[in-house]
Protein backbone atom coordinates (compact mmCIF):
# COMPACT_ATOMS: atom_id res chain seq x y z
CA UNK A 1 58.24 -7.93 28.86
CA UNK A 2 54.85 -7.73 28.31
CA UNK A 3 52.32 -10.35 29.92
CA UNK A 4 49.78 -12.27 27.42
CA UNK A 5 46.38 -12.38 29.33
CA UNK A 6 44.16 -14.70 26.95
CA UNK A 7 41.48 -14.10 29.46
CA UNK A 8 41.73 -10.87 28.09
CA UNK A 9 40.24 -11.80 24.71
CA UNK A 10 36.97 -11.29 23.56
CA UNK A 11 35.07 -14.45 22.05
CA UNK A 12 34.23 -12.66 18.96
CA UNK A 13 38.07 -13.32 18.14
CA UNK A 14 37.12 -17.14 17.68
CA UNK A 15 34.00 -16.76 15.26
CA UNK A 16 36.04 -17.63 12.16
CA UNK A 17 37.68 -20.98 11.72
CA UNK A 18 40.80 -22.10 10.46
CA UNK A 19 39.14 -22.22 6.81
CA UNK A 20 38.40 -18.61 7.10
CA UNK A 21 34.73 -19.84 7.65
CA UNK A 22 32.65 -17.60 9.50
CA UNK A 23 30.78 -19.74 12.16
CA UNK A 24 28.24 -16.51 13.59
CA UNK A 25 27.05 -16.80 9.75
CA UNK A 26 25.72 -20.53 10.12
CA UNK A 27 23.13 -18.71 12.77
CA UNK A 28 22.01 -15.92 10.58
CA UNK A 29 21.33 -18.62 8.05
CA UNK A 30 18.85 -20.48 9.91
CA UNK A 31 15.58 -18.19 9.53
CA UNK A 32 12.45 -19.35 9.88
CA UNK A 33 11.25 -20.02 6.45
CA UNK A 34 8.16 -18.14 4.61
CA UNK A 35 5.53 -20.67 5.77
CA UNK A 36 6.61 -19.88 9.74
CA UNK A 37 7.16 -16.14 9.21
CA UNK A 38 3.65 -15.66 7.25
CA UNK A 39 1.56 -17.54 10.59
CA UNK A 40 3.43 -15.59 12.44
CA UNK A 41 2.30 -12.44 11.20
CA UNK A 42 -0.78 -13.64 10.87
CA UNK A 43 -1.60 -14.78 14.61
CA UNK A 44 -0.02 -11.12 15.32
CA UNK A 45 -2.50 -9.20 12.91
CA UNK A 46 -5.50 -11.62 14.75
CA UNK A 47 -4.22 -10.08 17.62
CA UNK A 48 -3.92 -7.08 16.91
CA UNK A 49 -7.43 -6.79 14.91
CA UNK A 50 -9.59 -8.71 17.88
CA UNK A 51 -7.93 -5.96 20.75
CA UNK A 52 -7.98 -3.29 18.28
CA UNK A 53 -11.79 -2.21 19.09
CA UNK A 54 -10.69 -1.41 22.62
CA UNK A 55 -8.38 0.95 21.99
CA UNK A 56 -9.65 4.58 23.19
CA UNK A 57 -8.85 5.90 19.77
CA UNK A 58 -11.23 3.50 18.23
CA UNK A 59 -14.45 3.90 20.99
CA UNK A 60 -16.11 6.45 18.01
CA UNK A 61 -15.89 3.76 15.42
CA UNK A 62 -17.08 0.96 17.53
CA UNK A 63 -20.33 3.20 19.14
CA UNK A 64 -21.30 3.95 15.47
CA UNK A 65 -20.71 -0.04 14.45
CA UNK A 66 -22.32 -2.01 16.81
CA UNK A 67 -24.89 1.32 17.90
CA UNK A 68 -26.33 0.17 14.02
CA UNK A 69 -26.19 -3.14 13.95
CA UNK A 70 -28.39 -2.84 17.36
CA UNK A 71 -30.54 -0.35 15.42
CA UNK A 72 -30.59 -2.74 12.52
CA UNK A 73 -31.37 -6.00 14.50
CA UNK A 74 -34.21 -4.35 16.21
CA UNK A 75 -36.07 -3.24 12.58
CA UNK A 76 -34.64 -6.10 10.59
CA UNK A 77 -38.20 -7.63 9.99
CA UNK A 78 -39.58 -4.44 9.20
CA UNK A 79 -36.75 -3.73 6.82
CA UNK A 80 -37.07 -6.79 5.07
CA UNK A 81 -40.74 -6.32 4.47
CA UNK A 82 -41.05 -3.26 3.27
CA UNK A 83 -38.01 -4.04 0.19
CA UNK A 84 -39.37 -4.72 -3.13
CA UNK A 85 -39.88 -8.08 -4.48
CA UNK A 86 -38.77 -10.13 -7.44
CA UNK A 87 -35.51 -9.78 -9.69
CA UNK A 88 -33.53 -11.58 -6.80
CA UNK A 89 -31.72 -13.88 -9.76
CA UNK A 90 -30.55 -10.27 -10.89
CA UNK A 91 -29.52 -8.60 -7.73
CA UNK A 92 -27.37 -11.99 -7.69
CA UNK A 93 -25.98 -12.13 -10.34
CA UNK A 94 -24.96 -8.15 -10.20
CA UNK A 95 -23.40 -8.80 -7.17
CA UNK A 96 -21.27 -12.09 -8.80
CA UNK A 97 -20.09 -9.86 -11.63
CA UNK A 98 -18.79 -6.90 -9.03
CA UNK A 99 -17.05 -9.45 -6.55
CA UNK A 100 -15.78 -11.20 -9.51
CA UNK A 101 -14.57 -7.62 -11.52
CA UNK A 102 -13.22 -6.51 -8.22
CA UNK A 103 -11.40 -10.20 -7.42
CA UNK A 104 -9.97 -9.98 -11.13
CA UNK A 105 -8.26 -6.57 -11.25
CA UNK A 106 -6.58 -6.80 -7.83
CA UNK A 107 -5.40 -10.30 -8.81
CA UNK A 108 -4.10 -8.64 -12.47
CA UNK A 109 -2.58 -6.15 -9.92
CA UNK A 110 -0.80 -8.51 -7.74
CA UNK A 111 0.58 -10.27 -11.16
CA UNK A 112 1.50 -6.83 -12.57
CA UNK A 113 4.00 -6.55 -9.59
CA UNK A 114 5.41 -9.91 -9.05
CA UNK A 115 6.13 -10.00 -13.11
CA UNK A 116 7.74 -6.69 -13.24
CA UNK A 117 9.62 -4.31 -11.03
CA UNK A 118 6.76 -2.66 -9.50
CA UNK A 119 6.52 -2.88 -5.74
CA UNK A 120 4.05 -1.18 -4.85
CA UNK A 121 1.85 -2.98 -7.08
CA UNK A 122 3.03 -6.25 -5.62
CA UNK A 123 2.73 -4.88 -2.07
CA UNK A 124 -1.10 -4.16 -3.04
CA UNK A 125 -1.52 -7.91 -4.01
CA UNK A 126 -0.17 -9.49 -1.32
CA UNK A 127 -1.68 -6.84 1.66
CA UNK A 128 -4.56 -8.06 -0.17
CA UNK A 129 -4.40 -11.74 0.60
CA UNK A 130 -3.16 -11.03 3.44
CA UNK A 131 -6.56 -8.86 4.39
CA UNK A 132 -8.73 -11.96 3.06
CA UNK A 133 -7.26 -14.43 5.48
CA UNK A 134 -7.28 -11.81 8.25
CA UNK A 135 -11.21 -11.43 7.45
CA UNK A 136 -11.55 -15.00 7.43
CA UNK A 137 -10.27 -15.60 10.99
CA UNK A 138 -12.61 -13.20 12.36
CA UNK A 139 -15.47 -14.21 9.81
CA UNK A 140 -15.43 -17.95 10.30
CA UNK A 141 -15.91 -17.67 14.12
CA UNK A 142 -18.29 -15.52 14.40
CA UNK A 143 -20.68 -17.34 11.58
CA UNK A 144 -20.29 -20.28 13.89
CA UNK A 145 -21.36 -18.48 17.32
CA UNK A 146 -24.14 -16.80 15.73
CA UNK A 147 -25.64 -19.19 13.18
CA UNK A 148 -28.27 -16.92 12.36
CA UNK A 149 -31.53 -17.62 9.87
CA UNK A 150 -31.15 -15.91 6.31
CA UNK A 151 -34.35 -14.18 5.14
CA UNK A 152 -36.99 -16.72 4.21
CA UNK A 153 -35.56 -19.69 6.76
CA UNK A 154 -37.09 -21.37 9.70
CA UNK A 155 -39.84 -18.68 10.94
CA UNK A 156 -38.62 -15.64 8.72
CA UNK A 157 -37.61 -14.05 11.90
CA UNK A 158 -33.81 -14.19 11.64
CA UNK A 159 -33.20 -15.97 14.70
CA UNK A 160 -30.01 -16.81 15.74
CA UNK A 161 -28.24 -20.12 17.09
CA UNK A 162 -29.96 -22.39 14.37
CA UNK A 163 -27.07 -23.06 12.19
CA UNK A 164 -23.68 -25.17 12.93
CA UNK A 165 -21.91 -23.80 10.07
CA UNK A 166 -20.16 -20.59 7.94
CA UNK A 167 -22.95 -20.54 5.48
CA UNK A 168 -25.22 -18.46 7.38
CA UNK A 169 -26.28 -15.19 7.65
CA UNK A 170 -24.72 -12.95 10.01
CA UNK A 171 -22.43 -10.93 9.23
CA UNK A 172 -22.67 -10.59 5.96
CA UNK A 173 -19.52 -12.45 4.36
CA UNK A 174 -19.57 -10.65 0.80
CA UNK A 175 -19.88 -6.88 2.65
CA UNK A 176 -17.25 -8.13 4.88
CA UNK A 177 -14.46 -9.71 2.30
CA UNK A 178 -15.57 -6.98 -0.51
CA UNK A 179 -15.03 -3.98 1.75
CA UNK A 180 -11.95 -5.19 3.35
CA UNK A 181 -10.34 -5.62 -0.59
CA UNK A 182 -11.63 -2.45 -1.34
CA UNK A 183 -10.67 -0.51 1.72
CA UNK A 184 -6.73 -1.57 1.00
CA UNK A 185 -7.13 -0.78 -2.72
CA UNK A 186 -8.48 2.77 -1.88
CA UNK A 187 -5.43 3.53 0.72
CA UNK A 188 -2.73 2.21 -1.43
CA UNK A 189 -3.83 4.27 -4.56
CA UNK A 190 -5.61 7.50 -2.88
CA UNK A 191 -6.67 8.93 -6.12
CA UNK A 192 -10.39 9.36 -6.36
CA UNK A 193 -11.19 7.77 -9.45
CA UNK A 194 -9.58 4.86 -7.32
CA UNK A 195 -11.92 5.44 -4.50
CA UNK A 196 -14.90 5.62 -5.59
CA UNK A 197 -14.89 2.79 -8.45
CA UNK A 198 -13.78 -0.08 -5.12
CA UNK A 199 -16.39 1.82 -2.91
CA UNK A 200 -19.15 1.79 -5.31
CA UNK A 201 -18.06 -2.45 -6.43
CA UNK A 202 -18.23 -2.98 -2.30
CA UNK A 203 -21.56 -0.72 -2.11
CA UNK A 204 -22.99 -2.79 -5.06
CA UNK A 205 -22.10 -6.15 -3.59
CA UNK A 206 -23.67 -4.88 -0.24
CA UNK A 207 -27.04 -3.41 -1.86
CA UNK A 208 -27.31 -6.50 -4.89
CA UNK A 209 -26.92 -9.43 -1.53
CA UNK A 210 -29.27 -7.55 0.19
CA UNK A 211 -31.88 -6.76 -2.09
CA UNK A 212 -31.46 -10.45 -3.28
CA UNK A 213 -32.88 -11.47 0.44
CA UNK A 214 -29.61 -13.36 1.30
CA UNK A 215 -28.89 -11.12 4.41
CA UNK A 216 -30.94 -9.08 6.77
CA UNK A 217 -29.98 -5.07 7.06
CA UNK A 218 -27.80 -5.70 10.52
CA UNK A 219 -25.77 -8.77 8.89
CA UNK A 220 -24.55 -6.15 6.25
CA UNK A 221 -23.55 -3.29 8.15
CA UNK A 222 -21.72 -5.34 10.77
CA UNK A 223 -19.86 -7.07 7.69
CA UNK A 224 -19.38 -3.39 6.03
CA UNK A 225 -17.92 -2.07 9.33
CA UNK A 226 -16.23 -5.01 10.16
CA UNK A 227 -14.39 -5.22 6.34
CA UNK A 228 -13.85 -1.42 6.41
CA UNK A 229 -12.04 -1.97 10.16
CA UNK A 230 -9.76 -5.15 9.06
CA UNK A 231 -9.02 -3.85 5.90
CA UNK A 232 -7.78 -0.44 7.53
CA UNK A 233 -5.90 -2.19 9.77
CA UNK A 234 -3.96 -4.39 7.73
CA UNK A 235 -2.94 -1.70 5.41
CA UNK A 236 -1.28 0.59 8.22
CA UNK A 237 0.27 -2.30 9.79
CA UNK A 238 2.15 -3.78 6.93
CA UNK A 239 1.94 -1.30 4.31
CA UNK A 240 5.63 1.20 2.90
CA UNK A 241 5.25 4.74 3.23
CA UNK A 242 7.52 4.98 0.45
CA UNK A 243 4.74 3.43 -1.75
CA UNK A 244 1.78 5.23 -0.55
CA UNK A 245 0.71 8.65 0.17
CA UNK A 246 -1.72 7.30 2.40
CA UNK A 247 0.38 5.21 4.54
CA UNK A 248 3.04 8.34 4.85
CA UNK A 249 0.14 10.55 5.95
CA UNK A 250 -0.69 7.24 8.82
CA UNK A 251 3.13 7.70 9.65
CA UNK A 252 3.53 11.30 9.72
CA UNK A 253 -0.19 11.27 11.81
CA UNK A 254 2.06 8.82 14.71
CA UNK A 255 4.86 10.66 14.62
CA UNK A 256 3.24 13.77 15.25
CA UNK A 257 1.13 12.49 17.91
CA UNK A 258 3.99 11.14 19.67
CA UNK A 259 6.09 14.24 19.27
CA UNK A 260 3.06 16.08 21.40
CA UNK A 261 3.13 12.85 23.95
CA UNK A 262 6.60 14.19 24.49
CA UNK A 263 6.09 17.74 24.34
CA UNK A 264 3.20 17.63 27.07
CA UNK A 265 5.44 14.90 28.86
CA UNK A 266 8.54 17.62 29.30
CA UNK A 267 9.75 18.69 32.22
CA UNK A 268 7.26 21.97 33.24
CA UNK A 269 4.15 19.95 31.85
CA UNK A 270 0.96 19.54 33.79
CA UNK A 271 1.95 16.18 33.32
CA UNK A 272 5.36 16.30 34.65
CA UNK A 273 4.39 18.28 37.84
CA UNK A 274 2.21 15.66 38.49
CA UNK A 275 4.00 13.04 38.70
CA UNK A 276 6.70 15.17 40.53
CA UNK A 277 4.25 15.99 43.11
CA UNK A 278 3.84 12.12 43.33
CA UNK A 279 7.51 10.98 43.80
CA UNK A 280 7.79 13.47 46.49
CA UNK A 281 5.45 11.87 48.21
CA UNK A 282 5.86 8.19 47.61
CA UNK A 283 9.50 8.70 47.85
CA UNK A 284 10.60 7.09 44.89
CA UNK A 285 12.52 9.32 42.44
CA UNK A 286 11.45 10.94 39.24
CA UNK A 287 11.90 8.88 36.20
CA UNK A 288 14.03 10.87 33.32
């Protein structure tokens, strides 16, 4: 006769109740809700955008970012003085009505999704809020570390550590948010009427702001690098290649790259041998 072992049972056996109730379903259920998964992302994108410029693959963009902004900082008075005068109530005002055009149609965008079935228009709108609070985080700390004179304030010589507050001058807050909505715009829809109208609205903001004297030459092209890097960031993080061409090319770029990592990691590689050459003489055996 044969022996009942209930030892022998697994504990999955026991998940359901006697009300046919499935008690492993009670766990799935509790997920952190939208407000906890959103910070979440968030702190990781901070993360990720603040350890980003060490990366090796991003030493190029950094040389040529902060190599002008040290140009820039060193001629800034120069700059300044040689750019025409007047019409500053123009250059203003030019720069309100591109923000604001810009602002409008990627809002209409973000509606145009969430009202309809359209994904990837609703994954454009909400990358994009999700780029402005990124670009806040890094924005808001570094206007209070800096607190630099605008143009025209204290002795006109853009000194820095004067200010206790966001309001100031460096970087450049409008360069920084515009270019950051319009880098995500232009790599979600990669056609080049696309491009070039959200590059020329972020170029307009950037010119109008600094024509208008609100921002010396080195607050701008920090806050146009800086906008360009966080929006590009966010985007390939977050966004669907089955949405974008742009974001399957990012994919297709990664899985290439780490196709080769594996290629020049196979056994007969340079890099192989060398490590082979190393466990031989530590000891320790090869890893597979």
């Amino acid at each position: 006769m044969p022996k009942f072992d209930v030892a022998s049972l697994r504990t999955e056996a026991f998940n359901e109740d006697a009300d046919g109730k499935d008690v492993s379903s009670d766990h799935e259920g509790k997920q952190p809700g939208l407000v906890h998964r959103s910070v979440a992302r968030i702190l990781r994108d901070q993360k990720g955008i603040y350890f980003s410029p060490f990366e090796p693959a991003h030493l190029k963009y950094d040389v040529i970012v902060l190599g002008g902004t040290a140009a820039f900082l060193a001629t800034d008075r120069r700059i300044e003085k040689s750019l025409p005068s007047g019409h500053y109530q123009f250059y203003q005002d030019s720069s309100n009505i591109a923000i604001g055009g810009l602002a409008a149609t990627l809002g209409g965008v973000w509606l145009y999704g969430i009202k309809g079935d359209h994904p990837h228009a609703r994954e454009t709108g909400e990358l994009e809020l999700e780029t402005l609070v990124n670009t806040f985080l890094v924005y808001t700390p570094m206007q209070f570390i800096a607190g630099r004179d605008r143009p025209g304030e204290g002795n006109g010589n853009g000194d820095f550590l004067k200010h206790h507050m966001i309001n100031t001058s460096f970087p450049g807050g409008h360069a920084m948010f515009t270019w950051a909505m319009a880098t995500v715009v232009a790599h979600e829809y990669s056609q080049p009427w696309v491009r070039v109208l959200n590059y020329s609205a972020a170029f307009t903001v950037t010119l109008t702001r600094f024509l208008a004297r609100d921002h010396w030459a080195s607050d701008m092209w920090l806050g146009t690098g800086l906008g360009l890097g966080i929006g590009t960031y966010t985007f390939h993080q977050h966004c669907d290649p089955e949405l974008s061409s742009s974001c399957k090319r990012h994919y297709d770029r990664i899985f290439k790259r780490n196709q080769k990592s594996k290629l020049d990691y196979a056994p007969g590689s340079s890099q192989w041998d060398a490590e082979l050459k190393n466990a031989y003489s530590s000891g320790r055996p090869i890893s597979q």
